[in-house]
Protein backbone atom coordinates (compact mmCIF):
# COMPACT_ATOMS: atom_id res chain seq x y z
CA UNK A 1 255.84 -26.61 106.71
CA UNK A 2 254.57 -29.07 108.85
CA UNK A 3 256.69 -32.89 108.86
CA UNK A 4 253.64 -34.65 107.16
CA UNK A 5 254.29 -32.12 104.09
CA UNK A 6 257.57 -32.29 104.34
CA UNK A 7 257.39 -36.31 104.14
CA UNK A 8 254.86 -35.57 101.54
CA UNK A 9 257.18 -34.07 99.31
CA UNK A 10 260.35 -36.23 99.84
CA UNK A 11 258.13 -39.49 99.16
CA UNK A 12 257.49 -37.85 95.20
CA UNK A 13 261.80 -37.54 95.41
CA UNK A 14 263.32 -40.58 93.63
CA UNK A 15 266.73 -40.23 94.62
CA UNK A 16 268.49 -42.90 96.21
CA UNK A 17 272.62 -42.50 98.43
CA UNK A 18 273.51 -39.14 98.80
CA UNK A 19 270.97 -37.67 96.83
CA UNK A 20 268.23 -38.83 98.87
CA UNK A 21 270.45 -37.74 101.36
CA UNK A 22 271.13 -34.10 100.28
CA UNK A 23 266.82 -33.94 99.72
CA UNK A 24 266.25 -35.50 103.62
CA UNK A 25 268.73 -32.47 105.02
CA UNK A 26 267.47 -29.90 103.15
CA UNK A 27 264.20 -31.23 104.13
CA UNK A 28 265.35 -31.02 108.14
CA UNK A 29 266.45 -27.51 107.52
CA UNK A 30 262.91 -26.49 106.03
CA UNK A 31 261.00 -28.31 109.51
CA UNK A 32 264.15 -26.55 111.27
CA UNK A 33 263.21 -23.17 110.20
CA UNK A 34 259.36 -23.34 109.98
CA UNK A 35 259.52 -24.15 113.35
CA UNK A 36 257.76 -21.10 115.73
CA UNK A 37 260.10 -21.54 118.06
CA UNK A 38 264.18 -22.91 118.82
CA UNK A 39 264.47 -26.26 116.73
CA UNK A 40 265.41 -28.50 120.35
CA UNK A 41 265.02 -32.43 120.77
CA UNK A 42 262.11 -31.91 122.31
CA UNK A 43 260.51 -30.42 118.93
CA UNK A 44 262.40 -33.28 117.12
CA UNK A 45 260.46 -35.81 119.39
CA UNK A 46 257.07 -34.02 118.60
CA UNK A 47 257.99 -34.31 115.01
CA UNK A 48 258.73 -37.85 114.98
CA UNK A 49 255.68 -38.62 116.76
CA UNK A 50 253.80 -36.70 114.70
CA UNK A 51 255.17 -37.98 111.26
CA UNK A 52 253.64 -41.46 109.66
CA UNK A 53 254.94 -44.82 110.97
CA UNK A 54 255.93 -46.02 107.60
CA UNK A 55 257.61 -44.08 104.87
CA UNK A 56 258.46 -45.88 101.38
CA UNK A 57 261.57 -43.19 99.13
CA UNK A 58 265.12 -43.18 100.65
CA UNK A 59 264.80 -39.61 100.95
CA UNK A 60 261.85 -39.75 103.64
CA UNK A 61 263.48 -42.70 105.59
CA UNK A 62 266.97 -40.71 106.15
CA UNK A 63 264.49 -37.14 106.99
CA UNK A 64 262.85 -39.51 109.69
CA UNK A 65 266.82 -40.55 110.63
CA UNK A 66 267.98 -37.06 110.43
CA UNK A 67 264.85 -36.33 112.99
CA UNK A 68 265.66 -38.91 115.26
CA UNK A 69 269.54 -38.15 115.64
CA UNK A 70 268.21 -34.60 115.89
CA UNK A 71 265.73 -35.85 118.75
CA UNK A 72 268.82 -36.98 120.99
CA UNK A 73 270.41 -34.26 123.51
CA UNK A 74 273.69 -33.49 123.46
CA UNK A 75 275.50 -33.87 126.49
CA UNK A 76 277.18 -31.00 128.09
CA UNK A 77 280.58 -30.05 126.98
CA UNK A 78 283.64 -31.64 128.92
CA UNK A 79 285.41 -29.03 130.95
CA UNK A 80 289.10 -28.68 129.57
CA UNK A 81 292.15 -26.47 131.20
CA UNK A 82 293.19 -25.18 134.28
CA UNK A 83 290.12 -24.58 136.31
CA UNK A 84 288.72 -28.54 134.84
CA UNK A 85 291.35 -29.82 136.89
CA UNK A 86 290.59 -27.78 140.31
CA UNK A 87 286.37 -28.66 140.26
C-alpha cells in the first residue's frame, strides 16, 4: 500500500492515546512491508515527502511521527571490549 492509502485509512480510525497509537504502528509495518525493497531512512524520507502536509485523526499524525523517527539513521554502534580500546 502506498502512504497516501495508508493515511487514507488511519484518517476513517477514531482512536485517540495508545489506540491511535497501536493503528499508526501497525500502519508503519503495512508501508514497511509493501515496500519493494529494504524499508531504510531513505524510503522513510520518500514517504514523508510523498504523504499530505496536513493530516486531521491522532492515528495519521503519530504514522507521519512514526515515519519521521523512522526517516533518521542510526548511528553506528559504539565499539565495546578489548580490541575498542587498542583502535
Amino acid at each position: 500500500m502506498t502512504v497516501t492509502q495508508i493515511l487514507n485509512g488511519l484518517e476513517r480510525v477514531e482512536a485517540v492515546g495508545a489506540d491511535a497509537d497501536a493503528a499508526a504502528r501497525m500502519g508503519l509495518l503495512e508501508w514497511a512491508f509493501a515496500l519493494p525493497g529494504a524499508a531504510t531512512p531513505e524510503a522513510a524520507r520518500a514517504a514523508l515527502d510523498a504523504a499530505p502536509d496536513r493530516v486531521e485523526s491522532a492515528a495519521a499524525r503519530a504514522f507521519v511521527r512514526y515515519l519521521g523517527e523512522a526517516s533518521t539513521p542510526m548511528p553506528p554502534p559504539a565499539r565495546r571490549g578489548r580490541k575498542a580500546r587498542f583502535h
